[in-house]
C-alpha atoms as a PDB file:
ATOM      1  CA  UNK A   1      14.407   3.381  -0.709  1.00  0.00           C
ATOM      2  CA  UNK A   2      13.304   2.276  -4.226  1.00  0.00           C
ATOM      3  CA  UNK A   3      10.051   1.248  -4.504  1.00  0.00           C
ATOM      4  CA  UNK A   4       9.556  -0.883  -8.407  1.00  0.00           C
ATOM      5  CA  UNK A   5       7.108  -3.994  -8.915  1.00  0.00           C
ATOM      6  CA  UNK A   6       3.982  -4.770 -10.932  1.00  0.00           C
ATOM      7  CA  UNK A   7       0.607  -3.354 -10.207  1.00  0.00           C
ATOM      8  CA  UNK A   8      -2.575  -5.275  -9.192  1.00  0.00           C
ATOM      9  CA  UNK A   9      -4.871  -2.801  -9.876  1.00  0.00           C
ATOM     10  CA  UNK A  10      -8.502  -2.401  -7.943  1.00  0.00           C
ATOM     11  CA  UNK A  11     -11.475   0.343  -8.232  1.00  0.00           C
ATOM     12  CA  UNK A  12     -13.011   2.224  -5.603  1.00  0.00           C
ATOM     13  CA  UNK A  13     -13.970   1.755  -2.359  1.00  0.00           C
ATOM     14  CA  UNK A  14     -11.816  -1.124  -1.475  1.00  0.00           C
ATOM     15  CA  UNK A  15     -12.921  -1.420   2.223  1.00  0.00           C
ATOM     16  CA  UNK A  16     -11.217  -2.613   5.001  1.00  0.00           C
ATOM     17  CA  UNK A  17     -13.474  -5.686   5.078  1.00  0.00           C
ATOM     18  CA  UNK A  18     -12.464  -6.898   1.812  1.00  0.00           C
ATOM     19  CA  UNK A  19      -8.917  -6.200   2.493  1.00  0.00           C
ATOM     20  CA  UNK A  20      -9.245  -8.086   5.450  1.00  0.00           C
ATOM     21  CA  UNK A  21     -12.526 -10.147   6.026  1.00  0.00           C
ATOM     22  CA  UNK A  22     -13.954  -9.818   9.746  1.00  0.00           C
ATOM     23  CA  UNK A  23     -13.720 -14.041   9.547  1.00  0.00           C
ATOM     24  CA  UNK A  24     -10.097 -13.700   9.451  1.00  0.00           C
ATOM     25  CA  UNK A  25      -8.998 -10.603  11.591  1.00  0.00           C
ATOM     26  CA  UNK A  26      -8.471 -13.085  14.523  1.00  0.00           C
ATOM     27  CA  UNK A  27      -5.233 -13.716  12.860  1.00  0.00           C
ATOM     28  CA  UNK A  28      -1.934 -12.267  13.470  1.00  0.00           C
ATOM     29  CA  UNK A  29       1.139 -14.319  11.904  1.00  0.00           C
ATOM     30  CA  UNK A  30       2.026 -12.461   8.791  1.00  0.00           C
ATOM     31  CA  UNK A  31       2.265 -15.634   6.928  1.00  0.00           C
ATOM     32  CA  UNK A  32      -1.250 -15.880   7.823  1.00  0.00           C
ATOM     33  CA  UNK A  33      -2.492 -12.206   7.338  1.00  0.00           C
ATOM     34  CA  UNK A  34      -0.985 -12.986   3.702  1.00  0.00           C
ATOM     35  CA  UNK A  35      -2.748 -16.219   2.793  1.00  0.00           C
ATOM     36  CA  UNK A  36      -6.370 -14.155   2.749  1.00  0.00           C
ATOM     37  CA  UNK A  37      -5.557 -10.360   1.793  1.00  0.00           C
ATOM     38  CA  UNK A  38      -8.137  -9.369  -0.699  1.00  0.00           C
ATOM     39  CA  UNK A  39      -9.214 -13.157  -1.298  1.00  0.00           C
ATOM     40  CA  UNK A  40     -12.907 -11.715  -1.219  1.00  0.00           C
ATOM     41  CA  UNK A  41     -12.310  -9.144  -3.910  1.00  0.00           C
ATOM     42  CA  UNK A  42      -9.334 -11.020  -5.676  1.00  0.00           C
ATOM     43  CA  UNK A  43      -9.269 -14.594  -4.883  1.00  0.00           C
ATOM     44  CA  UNK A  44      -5.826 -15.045  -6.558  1.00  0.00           C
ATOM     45  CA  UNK A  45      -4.253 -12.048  -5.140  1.00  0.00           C
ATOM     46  CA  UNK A  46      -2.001 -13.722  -2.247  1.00  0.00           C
ATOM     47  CA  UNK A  47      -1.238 -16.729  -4.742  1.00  0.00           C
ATOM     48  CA  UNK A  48      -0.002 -13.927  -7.711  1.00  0.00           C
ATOM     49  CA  UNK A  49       1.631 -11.041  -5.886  1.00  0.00           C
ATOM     50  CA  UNK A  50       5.437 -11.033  -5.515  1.00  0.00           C
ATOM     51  CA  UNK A  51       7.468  -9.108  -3.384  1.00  0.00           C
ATOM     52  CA  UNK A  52       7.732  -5.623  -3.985  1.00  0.00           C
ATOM     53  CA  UNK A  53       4.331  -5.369  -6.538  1.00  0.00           C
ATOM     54  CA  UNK A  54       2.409  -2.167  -5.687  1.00  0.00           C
ATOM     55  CA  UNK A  55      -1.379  -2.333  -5.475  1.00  0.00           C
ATOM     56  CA  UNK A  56      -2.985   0.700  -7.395  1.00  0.00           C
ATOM     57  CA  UNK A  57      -6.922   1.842  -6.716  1.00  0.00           C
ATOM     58  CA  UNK A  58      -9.333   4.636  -7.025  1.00  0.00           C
ATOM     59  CA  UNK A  59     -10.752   6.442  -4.486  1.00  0.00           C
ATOM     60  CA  UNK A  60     -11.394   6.043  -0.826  1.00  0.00           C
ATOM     61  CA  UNK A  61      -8.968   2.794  -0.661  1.00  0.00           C
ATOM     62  CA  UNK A  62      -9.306   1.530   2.944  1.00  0.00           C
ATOM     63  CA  UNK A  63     -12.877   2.838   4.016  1.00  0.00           C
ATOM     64  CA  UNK A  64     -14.834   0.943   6.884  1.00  0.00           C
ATOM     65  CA  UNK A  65     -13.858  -0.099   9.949  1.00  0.00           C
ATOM     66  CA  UNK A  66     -10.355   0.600  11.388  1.00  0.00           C
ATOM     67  CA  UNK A  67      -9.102  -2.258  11.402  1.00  0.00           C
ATOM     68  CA  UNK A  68      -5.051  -2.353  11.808  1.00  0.00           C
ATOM     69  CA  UNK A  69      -4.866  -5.829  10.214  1.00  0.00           C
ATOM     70  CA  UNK A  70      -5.940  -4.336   6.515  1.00  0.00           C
ATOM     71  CA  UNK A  71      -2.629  -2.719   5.808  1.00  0.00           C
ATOM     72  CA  UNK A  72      -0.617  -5.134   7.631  1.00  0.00           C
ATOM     73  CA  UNK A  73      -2.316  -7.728   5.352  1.00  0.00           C
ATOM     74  CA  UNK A  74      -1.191  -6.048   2.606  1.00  0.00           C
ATOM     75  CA  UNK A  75       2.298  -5.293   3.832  1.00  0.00           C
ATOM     76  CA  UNK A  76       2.443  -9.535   4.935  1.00  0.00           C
ATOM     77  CA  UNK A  77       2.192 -10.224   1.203  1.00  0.00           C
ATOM     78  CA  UNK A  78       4.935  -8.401  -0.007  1.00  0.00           C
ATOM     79  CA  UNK A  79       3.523  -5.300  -1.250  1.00  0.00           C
ATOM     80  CA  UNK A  80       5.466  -2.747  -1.363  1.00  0.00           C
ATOM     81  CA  UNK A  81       3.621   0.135  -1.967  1.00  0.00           C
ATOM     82  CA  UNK A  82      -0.217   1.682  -2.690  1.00  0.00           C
ATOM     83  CA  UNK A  83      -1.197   4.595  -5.083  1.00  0.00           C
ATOM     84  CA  UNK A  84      -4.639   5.584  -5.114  1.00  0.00           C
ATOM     85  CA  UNK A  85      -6.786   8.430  -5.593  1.00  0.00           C
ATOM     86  CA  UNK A  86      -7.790   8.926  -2.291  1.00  0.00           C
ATOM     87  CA  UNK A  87      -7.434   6.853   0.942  1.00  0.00           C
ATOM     88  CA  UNK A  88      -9.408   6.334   4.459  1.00  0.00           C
ATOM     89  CA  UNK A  89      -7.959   8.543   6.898  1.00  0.00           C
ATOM     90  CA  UNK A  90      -7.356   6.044   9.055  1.00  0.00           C
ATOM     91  CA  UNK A  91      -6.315   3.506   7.036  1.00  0.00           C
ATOM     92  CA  UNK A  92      -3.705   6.448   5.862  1.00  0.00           C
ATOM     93  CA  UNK A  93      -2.563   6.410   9.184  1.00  0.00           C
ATOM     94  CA  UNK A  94      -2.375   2.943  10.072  1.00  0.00           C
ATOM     95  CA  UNK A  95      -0.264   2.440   6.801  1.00  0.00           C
ATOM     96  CA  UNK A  96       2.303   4.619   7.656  1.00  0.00           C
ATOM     97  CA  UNK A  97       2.808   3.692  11.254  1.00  0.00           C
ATOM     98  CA  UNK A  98       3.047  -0.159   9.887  1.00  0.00           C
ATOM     99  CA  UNK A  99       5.272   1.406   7.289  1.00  0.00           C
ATOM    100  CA  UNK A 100       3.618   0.723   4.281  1.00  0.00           C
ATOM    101  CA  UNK A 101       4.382   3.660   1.631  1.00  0.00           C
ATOM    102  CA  UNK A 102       1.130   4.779  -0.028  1.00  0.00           C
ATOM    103  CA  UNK A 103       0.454   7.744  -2.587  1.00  0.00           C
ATOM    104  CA  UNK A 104      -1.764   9.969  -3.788  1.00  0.00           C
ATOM    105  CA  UNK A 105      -2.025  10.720  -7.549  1.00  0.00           C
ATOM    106  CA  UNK A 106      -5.041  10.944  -9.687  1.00  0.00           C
ATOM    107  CA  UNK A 107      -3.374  11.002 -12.762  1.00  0.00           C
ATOM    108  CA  UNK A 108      -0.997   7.634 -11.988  1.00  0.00           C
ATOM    109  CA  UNK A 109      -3.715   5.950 -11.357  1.00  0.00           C
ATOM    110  CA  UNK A 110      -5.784   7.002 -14.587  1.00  0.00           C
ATOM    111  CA  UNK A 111      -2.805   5.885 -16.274  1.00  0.00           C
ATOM    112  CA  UNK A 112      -1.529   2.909 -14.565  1.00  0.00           C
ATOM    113  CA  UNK A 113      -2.936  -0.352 -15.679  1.00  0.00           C
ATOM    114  CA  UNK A 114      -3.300  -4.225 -14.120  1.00  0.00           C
ATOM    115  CA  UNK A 115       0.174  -5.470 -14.431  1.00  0.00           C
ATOM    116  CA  UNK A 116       2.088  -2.205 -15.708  1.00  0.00           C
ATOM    117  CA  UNK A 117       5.855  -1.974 -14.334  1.00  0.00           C
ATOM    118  CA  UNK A 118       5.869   0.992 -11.820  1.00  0.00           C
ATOM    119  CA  UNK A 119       8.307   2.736  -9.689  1.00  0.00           C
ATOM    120  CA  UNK A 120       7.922   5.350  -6.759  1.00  0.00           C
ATOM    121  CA  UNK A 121      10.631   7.545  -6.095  1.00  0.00           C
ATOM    122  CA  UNK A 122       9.534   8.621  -2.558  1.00  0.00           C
ATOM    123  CA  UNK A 123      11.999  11.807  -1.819  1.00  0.00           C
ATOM    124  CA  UNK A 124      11.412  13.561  -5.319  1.00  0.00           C
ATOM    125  CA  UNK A 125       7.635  12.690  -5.564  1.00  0.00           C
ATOM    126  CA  UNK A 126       7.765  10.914  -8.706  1.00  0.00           C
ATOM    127  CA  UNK A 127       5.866   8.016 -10.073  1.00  0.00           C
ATOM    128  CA  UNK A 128       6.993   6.495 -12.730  1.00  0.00           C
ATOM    129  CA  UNK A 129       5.041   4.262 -15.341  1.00  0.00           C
ATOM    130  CA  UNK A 130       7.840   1.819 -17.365  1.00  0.00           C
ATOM    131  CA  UNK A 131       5.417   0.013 -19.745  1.00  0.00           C
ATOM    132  CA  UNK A 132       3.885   3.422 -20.976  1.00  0.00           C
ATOM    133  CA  UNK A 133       6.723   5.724 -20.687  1.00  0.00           C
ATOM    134  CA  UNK A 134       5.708   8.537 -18.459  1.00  0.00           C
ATOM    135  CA  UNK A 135       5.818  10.137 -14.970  1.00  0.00           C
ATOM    136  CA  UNK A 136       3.639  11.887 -12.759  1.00  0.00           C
ATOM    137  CA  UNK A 137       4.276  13.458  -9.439  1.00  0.00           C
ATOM    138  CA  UNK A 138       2.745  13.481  -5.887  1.00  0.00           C
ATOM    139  CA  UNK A 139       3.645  15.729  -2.571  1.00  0.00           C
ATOM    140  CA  UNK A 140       6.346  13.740  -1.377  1.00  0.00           C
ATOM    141  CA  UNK A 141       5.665  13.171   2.258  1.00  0.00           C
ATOM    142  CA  UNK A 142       7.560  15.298   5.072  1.00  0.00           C
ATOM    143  CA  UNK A 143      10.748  14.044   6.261  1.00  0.00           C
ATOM    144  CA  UNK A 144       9.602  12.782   9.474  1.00  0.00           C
ATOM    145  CA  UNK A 145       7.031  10.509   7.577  1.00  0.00           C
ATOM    146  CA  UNK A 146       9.615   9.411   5.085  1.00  0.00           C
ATOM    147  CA  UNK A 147      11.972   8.259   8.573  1.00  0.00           C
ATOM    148  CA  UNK A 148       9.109   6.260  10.050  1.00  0.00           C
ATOM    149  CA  UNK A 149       8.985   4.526   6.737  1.00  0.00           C
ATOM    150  CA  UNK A 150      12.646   3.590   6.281  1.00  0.00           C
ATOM    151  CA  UNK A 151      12.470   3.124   9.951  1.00  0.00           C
ATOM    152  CA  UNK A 152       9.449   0.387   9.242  1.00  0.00           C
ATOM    153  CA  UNK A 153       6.813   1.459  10.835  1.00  0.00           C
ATOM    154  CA  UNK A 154       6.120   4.153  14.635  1.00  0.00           C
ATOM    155  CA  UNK A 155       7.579   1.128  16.177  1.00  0.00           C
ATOM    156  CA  UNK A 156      11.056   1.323  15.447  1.00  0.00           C
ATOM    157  CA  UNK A 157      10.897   4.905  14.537  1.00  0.00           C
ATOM    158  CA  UNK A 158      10.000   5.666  18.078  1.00  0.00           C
ATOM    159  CA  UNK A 159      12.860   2.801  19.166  1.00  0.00           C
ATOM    160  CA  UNK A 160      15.457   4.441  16.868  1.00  0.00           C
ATOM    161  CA  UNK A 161      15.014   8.052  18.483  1.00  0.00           C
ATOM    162  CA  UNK A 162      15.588   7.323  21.761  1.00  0.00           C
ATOM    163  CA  UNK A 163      18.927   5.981  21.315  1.00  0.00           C
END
């Protein structure tokens, strides 16, 4: 699964609510979801991002409530992956099981600028920073994790097992 795009890049503290304002979490078509992830922190966000772009952030990305349609926001606009410092447990969670890929590295995202070319390779836990030349690793996730992301999400991870 390779993972390469451009990086919209965010501080800390991106909550759920900015993610995903309350006003809109009535919604549930992704072509919806799309047309208002971030809009309070980024208004041109869902008008700029391209398929496969990676959203990079500081720490605690995803804090407040737990609300499912954050990630799935993000995932609806084409985002492929997130790197961060340090996430919301929850929002962690509810990433994964959507299957949307997200990483922890401290020093990618010291490094990693607003519109840099990145690349995650998720099975050798390597990040990889085209415009500056370098790499920097991560724990790659356990192989069950990396399943229920090429699987898409718990869903069809669940769906695929009990074939």
């Amino acid at each position: 699964m390779e993972i390469k795009g451009k990086v919209f890049k965010y501080g800390d503290d991106i909550n759920t609510d900015v993610i995903m304002p309350g006003r809109w979490c009535h919604l549930f078509k992704s072509e919806d979801l799309k047309r208002h992830c971030l809009e309070d922190l980024d208004k041109n966000f869902a008008g700029n991002v391209k398929v496969g772009d990676l959203i990079v952030a500081g720490d605690n990305f995803g804090c407040g409530s737990s609300r499912e349609v954050a990630p799935l926001s993000i995932k609806s606009c084409g985002v492929s992956a997130i790197i961060a410092k340090s996430y919301a447990r929850i929002f962690y969670r509810n990433a994964i099981n959507i299957g949307l890929p997200i990483f922890e590295s401290l020093e990618a995202v010291a490094a990693i600028e607003n519109g840099h070319e990145v690349s995650v390779d998720m099975a050798a836990g390597k990040i990889i920073n085209h415009t500056i030349g370098r790499d920097f690793t991560f724990i790659p996730f356990p192989e069950f994790m990396r399943d229920i992301l090429s699987q898409g999400g718990i869903k069809d991870y669940v769906l695929s097992r009990l074939k």
